[in-house]
PDB file of N, CA and C in Angstrom:
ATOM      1  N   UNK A   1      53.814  76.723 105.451  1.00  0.00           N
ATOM      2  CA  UNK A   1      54.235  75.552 106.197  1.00  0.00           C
ATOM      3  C   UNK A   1      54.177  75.882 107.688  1.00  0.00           C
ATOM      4  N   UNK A   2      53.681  75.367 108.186  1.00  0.00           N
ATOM      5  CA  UNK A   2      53.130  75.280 109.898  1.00  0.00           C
ATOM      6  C   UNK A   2      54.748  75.013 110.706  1.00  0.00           C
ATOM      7  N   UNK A   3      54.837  75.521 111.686  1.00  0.00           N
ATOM      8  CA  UNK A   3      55.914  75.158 113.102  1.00  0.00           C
ATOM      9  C   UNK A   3      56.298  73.666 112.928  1.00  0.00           C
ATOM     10  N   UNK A   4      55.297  72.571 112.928  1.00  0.00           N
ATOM     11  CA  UNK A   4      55.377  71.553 113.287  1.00  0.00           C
ATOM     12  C   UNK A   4      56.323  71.149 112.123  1.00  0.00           C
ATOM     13  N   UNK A   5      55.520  70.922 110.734  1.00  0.00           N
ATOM     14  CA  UNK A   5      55.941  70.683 109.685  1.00  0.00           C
ATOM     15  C   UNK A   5      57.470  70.840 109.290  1.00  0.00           C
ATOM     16  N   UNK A   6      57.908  72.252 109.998  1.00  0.00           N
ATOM     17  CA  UNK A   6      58.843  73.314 109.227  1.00  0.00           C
ATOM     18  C   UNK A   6      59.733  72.589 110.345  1.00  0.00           C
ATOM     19  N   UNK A   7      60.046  72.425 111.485  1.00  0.00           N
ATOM     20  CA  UNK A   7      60.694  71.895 112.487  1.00  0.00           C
ATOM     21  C   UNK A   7      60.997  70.606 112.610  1.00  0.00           C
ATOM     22  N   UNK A   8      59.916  69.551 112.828  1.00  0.00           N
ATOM     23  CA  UNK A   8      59.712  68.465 113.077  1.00  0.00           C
ATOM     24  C   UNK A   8      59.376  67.374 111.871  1.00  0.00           C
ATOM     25  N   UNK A   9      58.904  68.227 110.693  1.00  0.00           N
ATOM     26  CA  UNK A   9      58.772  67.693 109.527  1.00  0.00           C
ATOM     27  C   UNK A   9      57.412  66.428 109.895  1.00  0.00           C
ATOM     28  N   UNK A  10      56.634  67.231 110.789  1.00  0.00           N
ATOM     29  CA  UNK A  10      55.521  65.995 110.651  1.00  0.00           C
ATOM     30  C   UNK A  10      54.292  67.105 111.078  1.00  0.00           C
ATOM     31  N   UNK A  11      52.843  66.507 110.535  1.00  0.00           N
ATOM     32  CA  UNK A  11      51.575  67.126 110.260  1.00  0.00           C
ATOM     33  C   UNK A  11      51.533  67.317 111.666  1.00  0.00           C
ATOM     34  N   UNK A  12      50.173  67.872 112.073  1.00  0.00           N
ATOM     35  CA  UNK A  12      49.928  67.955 113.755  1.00  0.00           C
ATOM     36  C   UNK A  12      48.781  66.480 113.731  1.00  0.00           C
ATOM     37  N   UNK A  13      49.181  65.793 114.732  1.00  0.00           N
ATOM     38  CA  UNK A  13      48.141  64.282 114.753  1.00  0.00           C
ATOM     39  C   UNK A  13      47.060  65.120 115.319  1.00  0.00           C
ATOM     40  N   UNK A  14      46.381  63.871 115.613  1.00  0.00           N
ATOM     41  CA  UNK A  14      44.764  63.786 115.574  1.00  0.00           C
ATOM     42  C   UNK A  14      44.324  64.517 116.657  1.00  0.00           C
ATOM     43  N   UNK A  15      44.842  63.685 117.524  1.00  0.00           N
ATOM     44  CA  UNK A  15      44.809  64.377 119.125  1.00  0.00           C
ATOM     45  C   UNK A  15      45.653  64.905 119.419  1.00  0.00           C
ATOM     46  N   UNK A  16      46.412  65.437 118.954  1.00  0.00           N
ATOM     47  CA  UNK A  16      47.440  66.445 119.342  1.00  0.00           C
ATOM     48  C   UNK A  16      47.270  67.537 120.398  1.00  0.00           C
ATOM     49  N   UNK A  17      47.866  67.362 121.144  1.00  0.00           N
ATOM     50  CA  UNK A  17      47.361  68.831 122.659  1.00  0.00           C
ATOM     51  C   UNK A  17      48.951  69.125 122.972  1.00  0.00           C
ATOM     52  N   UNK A  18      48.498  70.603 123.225  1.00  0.00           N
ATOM     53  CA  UNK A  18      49.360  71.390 123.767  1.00  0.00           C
ATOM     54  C   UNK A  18      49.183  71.616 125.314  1.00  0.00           C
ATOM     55  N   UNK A  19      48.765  71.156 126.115  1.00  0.00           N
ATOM     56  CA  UNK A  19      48.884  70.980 127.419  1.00  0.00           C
ATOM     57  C   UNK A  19      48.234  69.541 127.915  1.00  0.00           C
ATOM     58  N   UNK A  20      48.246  68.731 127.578  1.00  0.00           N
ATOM     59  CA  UNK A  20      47.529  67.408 128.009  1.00  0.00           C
ATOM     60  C   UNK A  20      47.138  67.139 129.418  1.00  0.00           C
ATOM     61  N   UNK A  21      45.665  66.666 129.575  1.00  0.00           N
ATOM     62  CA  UNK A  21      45.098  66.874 130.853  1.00  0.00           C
ATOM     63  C   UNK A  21      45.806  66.091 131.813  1.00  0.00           C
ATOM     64  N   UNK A  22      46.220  66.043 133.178  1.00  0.00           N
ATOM     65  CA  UNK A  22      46.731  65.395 133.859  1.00  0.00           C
ATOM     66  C   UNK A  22      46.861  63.760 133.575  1.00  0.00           C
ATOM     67  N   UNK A  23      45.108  63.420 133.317  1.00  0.00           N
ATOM     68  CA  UNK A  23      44.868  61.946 133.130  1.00  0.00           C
ATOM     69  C   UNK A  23      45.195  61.186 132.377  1.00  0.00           C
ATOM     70  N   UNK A  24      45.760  61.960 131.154  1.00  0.00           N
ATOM     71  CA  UNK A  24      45.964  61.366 129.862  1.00  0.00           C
ATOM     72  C   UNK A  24      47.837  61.257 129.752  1.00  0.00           C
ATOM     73  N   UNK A  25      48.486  62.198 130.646  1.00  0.00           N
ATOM     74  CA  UNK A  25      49.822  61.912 130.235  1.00  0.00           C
ATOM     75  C   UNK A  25      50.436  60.314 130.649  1.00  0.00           C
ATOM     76  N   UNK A  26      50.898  60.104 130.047  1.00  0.00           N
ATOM     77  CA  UNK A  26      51.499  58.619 130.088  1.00  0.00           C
ATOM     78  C   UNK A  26      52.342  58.664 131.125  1.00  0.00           C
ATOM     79  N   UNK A  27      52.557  56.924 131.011  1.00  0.00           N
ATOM     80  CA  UNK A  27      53.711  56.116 132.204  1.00  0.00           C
ATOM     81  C   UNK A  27      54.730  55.277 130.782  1.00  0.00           C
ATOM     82  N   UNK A  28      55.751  55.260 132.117  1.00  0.00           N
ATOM     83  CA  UNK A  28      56.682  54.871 130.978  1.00  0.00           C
ATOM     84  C   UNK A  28      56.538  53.275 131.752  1.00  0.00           C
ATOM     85  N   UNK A  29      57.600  52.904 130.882  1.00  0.00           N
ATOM     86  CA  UNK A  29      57.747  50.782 130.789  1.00  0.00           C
ATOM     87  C   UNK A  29      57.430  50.786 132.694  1.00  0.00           C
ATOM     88  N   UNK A  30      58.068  51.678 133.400  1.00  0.00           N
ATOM     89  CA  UNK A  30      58.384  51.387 134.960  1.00  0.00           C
ATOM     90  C   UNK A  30      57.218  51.531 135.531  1.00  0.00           C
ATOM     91  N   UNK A  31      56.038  52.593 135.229  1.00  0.00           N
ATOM     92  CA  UNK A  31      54.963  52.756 135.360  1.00  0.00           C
ATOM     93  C   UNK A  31      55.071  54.140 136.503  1.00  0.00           C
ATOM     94  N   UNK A  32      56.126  54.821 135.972  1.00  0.00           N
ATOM     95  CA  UNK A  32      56.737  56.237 136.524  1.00  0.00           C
ATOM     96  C   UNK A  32      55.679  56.906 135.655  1.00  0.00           C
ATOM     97  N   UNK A  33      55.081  57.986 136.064  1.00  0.00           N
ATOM     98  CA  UNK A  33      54.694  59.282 135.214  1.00  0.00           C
ATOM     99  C   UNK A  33      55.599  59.810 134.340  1.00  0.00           C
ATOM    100  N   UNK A  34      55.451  60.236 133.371  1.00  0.00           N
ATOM    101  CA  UNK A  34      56.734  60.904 132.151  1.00  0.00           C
ATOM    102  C   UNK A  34      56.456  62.186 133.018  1.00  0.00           C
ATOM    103  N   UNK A  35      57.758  63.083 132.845  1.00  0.00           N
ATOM    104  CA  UNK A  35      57.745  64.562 133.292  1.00  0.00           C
ATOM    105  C   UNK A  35      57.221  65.054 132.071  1.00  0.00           C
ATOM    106  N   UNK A  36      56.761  66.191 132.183  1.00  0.00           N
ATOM    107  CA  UNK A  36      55.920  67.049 131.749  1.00  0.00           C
ATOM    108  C   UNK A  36      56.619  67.429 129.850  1.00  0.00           C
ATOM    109  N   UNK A  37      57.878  67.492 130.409  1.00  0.00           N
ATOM    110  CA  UNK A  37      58.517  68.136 129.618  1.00  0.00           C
ATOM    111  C   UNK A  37      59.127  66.638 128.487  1.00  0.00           C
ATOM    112  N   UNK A  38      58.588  66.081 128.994  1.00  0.00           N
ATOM    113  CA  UNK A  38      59.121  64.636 128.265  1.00  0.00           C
ATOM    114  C   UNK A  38      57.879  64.039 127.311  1.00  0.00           C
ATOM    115  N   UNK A  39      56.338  64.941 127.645  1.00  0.00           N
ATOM    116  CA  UNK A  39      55.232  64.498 126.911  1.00  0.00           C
ATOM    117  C   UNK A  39      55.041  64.504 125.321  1.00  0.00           C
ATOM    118  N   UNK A  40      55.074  63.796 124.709  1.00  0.00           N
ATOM    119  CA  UNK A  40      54.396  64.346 123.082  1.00  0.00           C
ATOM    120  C   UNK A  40      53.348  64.726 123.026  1.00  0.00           C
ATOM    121  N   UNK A  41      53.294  64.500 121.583  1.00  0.00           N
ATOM    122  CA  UNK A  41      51.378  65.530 120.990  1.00  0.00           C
ATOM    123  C   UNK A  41      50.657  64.743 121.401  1.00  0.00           C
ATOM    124  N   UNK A  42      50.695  63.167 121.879  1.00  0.00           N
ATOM    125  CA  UNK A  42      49.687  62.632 121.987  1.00  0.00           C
ATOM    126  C   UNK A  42      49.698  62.098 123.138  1.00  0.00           C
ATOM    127  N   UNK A  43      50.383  62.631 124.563  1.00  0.00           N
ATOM    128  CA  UNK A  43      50.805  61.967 125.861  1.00  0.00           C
ATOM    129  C   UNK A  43      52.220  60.968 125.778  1.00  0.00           C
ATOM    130  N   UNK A  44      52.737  60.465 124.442  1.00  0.00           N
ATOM    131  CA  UNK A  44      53.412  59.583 124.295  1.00  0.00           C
ATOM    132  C   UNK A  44      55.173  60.168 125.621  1.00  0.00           C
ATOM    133  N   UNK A  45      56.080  58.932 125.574  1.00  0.00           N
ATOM    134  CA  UNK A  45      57.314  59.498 125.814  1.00  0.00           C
ATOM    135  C   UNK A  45      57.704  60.205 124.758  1.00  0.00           C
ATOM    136  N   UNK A  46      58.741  61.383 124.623  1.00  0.00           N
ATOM    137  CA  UNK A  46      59.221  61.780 123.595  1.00  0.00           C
ATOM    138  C   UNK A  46      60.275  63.105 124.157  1.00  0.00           C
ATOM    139  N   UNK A  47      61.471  62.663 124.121  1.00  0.00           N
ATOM    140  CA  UNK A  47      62.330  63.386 124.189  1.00  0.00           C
ATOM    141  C   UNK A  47      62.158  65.001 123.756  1.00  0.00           C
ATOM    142  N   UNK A  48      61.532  65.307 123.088  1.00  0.00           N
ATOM    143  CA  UNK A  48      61.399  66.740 122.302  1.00  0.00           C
ATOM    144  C   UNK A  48      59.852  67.070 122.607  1.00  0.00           C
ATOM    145  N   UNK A  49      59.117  66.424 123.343  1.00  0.00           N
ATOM    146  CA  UNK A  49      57.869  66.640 123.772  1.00  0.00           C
ATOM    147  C   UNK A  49      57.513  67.976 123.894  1.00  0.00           C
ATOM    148  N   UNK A  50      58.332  68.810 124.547  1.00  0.00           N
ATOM    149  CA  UNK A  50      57.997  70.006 125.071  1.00  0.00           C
ATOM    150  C   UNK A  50      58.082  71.206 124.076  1.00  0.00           C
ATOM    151  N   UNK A  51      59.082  71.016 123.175  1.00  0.00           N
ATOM    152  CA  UNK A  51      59.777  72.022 121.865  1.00  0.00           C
ATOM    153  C   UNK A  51      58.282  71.309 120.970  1.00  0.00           C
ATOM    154  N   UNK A  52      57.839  70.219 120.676  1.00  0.00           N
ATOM    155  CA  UNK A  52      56.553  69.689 119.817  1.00  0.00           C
ATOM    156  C   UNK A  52      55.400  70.431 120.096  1.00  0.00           C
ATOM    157  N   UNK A  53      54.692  70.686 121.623  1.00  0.00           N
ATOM    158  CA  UNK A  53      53.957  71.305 121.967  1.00  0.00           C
ATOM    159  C   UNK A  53      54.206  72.711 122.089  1.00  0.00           C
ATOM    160  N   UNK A  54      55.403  73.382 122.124  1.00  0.00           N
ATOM    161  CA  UNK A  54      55.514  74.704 121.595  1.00  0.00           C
ATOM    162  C   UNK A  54      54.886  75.058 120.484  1.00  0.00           C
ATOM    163  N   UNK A  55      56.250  74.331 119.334  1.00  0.00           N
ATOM    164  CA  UNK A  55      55.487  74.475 117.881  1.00  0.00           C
ATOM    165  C   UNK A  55      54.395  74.254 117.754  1.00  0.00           C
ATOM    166  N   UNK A  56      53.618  73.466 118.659  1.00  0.00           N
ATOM    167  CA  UNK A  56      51.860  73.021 118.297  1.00  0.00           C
ATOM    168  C   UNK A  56      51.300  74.721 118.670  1.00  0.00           C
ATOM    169  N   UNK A  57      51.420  75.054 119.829  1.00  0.00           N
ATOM    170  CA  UNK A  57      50.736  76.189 120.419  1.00  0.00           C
ATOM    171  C   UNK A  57      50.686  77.343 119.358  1.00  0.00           C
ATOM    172  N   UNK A  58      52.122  77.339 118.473  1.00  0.00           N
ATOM    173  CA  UNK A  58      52.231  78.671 117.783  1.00  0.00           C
ATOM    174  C   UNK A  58      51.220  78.477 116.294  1.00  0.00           C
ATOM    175  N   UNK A  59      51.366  77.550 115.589  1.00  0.00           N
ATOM    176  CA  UNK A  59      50.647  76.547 114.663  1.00  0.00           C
ATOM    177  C   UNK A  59      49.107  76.792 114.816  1.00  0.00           C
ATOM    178  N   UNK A  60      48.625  77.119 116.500  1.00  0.00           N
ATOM    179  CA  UNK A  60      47.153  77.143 116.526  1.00  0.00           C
ATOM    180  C   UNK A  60      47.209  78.470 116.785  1.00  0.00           C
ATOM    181  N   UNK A  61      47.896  79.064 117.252  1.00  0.00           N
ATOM    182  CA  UNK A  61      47.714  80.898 117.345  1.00  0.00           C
ATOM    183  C   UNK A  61      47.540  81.236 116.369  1.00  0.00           C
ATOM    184  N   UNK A  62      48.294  81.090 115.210  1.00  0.00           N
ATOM    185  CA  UNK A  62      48.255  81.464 114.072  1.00  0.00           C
ATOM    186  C   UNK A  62      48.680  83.531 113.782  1.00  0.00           C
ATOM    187  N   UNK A  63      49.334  83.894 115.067  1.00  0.00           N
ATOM    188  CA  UNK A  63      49.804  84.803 114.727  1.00  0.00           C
ATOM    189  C   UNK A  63      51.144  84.890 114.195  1.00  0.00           C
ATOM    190  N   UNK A  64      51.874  83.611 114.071  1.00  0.00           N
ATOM    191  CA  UNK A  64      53.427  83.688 113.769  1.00  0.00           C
ATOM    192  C   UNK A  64      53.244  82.345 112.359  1.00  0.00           C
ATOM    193  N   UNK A  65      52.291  82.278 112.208  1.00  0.00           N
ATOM    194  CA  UNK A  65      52.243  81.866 110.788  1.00  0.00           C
ATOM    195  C   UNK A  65      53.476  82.313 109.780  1.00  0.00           C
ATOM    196  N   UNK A  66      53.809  83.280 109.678  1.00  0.00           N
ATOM    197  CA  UNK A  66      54.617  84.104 108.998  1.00  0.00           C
ATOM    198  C   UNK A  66      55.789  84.060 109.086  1.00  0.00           C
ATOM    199  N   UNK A  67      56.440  83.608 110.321  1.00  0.00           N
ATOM    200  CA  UNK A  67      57.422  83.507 110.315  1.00  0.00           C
ATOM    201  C   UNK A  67      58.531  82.348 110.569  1.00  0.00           C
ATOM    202  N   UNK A  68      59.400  82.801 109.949  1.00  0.00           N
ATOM    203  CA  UNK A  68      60.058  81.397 109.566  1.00  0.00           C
ATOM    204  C   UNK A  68      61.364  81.339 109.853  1.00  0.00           C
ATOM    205  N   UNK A  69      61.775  82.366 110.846  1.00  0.00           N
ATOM    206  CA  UNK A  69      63.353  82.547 111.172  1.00  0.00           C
ATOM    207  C   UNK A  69      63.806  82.528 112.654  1.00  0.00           C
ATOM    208  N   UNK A  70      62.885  81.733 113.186  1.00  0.00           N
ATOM    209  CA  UNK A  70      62.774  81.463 114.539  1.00  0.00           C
ATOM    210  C   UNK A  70      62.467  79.723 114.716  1.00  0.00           C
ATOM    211  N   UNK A  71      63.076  78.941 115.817  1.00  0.00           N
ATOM    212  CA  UNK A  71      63.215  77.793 115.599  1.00  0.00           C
ATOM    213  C   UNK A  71      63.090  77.927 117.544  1.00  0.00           C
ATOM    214  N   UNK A  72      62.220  76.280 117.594  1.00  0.00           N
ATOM    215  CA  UNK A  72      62.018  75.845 119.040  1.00  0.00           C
ATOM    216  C   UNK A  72      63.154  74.606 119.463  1.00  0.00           C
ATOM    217  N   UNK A  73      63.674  74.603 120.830  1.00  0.00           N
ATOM    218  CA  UNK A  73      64.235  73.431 120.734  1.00  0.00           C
ATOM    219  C   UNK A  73      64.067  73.736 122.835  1.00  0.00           C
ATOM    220  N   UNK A  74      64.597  72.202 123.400  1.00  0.00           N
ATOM    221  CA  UNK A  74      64.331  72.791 124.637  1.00  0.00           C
ATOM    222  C   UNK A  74      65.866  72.176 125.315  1.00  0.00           C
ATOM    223  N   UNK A  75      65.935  72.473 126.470  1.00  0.00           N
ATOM    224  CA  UNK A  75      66.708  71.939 127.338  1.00  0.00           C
ATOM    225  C   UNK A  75      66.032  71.883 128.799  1.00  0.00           C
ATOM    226  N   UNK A  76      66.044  70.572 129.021  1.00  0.00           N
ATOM    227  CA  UNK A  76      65.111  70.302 129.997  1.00  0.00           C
ATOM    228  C   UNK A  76      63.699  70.960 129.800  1.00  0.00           C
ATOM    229  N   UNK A  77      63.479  71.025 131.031  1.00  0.00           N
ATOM    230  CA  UNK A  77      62.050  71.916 131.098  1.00  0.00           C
ATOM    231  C   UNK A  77      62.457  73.405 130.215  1.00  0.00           C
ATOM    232  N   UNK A  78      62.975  74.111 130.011  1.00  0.00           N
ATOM    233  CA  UNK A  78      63.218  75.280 129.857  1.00  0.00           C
ATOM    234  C   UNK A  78      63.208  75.296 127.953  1.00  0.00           C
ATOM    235  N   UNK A  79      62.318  76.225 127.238  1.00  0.00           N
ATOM    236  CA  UNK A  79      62.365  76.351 126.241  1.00  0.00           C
ATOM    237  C   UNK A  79      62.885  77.322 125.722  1.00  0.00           C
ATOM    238  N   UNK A  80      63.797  77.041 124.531  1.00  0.00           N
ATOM    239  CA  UNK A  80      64.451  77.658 123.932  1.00  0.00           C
ATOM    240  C   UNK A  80      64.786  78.172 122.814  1.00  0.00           C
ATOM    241  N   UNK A  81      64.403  79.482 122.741  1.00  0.00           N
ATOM    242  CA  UNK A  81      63.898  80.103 121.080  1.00  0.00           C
ATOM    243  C   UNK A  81      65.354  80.593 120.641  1.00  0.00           C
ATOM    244  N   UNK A  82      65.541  80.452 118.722  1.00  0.00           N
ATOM    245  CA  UNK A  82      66.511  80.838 118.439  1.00  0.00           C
ATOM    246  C   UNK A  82      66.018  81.155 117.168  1.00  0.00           C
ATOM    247  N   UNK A  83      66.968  82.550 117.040  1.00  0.00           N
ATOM    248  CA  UNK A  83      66.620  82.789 115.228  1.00  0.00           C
ATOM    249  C   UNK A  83      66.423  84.515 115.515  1.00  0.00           C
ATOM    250  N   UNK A  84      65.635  84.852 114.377  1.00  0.00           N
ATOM    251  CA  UNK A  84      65.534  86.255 114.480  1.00  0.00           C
ATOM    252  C   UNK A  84      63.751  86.655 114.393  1.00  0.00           C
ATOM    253  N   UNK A  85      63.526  87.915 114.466  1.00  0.00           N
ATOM    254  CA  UNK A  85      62.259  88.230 114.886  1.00  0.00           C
ATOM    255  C   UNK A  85      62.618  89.334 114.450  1.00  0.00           C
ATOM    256  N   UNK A  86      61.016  90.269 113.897  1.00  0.00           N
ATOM    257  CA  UNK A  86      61.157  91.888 113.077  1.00  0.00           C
ATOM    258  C   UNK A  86      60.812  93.259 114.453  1.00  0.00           C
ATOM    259  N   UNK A  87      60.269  92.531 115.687  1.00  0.00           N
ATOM    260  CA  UNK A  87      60.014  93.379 116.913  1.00  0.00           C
ATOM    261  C   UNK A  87      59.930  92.752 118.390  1.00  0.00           C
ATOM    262  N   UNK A  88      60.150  93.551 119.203  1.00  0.00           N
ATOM    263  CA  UNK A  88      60.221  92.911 120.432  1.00  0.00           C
ATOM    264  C   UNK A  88      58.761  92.478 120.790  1.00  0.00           C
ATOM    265  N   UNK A  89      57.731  93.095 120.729  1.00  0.00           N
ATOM    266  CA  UNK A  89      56.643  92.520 120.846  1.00  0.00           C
ATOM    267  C   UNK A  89      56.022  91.464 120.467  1.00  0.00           C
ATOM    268  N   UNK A  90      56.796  91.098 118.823  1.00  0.00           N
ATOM    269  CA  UNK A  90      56.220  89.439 118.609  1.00  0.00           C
ATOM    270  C   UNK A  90      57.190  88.890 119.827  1.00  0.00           C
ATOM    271  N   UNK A  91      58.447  88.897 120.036  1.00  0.00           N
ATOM    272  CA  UNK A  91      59.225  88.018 120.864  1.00  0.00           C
ATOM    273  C   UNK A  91      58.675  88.311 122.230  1.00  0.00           C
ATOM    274  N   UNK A  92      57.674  89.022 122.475  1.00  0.00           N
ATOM    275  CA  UNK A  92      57.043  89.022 123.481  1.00  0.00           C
ATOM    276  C   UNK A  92      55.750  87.927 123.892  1.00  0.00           C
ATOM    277  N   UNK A  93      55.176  88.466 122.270  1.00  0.00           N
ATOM    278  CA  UNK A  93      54.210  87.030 122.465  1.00  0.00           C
ATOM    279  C   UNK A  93      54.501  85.835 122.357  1.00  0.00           C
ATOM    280  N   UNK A  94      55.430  85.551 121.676  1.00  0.00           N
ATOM    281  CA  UNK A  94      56.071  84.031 121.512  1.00  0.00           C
ATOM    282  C   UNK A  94      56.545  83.642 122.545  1.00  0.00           C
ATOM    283  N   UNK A  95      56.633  84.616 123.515  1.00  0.00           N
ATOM    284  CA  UNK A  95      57.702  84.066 124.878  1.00  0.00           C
ATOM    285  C   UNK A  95      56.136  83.623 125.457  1.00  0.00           C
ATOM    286  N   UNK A  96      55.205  84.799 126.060  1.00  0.00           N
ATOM    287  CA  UNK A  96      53.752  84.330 126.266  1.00  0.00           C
ATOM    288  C   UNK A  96      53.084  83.341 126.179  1.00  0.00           C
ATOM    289  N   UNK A  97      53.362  82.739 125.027  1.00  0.00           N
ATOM    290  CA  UNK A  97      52.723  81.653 124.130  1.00  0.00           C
ATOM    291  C   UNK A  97      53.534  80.345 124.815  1.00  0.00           C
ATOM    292  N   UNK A  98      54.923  80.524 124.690  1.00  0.00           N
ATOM    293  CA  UNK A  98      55.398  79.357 125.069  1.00  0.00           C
ATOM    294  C   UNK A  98      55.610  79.129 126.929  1.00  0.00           C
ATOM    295  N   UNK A  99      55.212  79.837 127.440  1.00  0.00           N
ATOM    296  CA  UNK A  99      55.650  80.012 128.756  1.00  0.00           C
ATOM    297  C   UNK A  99      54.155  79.285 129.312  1.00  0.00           C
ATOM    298  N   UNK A 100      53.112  79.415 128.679  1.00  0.00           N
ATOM    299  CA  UNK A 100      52.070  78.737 129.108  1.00  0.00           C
ATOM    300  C   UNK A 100      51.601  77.278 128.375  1.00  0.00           C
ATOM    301  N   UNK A 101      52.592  76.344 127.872  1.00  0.00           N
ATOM    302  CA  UNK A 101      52.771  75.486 127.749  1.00  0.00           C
ATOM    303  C   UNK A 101      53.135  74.567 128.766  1.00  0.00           C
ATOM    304  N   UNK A 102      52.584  73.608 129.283  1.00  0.00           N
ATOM    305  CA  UNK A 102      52.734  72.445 130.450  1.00  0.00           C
ATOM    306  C   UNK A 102      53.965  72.288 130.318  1.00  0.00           C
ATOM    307  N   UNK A 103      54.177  72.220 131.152  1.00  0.00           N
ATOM    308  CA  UNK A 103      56.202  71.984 131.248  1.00  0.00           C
ATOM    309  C   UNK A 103      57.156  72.308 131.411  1.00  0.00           C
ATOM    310  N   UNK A 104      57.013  73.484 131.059  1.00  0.00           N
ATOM    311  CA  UNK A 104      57.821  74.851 130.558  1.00  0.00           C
ATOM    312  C   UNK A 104      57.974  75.766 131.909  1.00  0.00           C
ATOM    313  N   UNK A 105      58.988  75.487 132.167  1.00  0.00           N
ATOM    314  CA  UNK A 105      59.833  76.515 133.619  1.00  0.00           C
ATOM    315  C   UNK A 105      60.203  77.810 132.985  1.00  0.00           C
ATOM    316  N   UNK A 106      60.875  78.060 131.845  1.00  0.00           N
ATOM    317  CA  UNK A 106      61.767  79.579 131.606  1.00  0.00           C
ATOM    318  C   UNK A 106      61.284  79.163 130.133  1.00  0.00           C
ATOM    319  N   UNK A 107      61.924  79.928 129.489  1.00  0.00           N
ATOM    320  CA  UNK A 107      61.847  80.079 128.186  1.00  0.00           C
ATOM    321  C   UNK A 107      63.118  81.254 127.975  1.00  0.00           C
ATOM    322  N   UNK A 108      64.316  80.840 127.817  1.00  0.00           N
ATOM    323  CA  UNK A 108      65.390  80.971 127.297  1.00  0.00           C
ATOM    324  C   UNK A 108      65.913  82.360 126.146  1.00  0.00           C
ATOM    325  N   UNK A 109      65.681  83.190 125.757  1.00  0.00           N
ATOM    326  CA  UNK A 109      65.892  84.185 124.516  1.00  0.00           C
ATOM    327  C   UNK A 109      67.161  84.994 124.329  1.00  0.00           C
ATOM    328  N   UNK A 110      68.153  84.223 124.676  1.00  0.00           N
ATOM    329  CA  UNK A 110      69.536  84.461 124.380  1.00  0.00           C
ATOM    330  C   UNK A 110      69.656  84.593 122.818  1.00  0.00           C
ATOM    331  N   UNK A 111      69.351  83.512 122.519  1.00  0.00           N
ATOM    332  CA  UNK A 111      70.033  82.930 121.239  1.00  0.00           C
ATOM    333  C   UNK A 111      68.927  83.927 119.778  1.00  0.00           C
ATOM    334  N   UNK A 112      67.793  84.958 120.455  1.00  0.00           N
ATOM    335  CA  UNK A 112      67.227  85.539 119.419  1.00  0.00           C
ATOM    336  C   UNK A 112      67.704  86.557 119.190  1.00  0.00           C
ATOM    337  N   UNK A 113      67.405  87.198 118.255  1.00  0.00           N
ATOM    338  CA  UNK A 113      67.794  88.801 117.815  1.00  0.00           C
ATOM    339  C   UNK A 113      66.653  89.248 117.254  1.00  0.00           C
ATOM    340  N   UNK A 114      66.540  90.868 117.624  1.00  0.00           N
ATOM    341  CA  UNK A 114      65.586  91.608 116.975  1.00  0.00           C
ATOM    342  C   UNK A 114      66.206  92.422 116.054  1.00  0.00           C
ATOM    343  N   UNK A 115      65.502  92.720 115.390  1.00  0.00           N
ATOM    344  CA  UNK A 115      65.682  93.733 113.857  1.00  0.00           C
ATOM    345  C   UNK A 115      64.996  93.564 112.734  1.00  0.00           C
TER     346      UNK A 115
END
């Protein structure tokens, strides 16, 4: 079961992007730009936009396929991993991974543990 699935409980859509090109991110009703961190998989508004395109990024790496004891969620711009991990080096790449996601100021790793 994929990030998306396992988290969000939904497939990855069609066009789904993990950094969406400038041109394509949406306006809301006011005809404001959505912040970055407010984008979905498909440019849409979406509150969890940013934790969606995490899980998308890890889903296409396909190096954390495997694991299933780590969970995305964000606050504001800043993403925030929680759960556990078997070495510091995956929590190295996962930080990697998510830090180069559009949106994404910090990336948070309080809430993980290694062992």
């Amino acid at each position: 079961m994929g990030w998306l699935q396992r988290m969000f409980g939904m497939e990855k859509p069609e066009d789904a992007q993990v950094n969406p090109e400038p041109e394509s991110v949406a306006v809301d009703d006011s005809g404001e730009e959505i912040p970055l961190e407010r984008v979905g998989l498909n440019g849409e508004y979406d509150q969890s936009g940013l934790a969606k395109r995490v899980a998308l990024a890890f889903d296409e790496d396909g190096r954390f396929d495997d694991i299933d004891s780590v969970y995305v969620a964000q606050t504001g711009s800043t993403v925030v991993l929680k759960g556990e991990v078997s070495s510091q080096d995956i929590l190295d790449e996962m930080v990697a991974i998510a830090s180069e996601v559009s949106g994404a100021t910090d990336v948070n790793i309080d809430q993980v543990t290694v062992g």
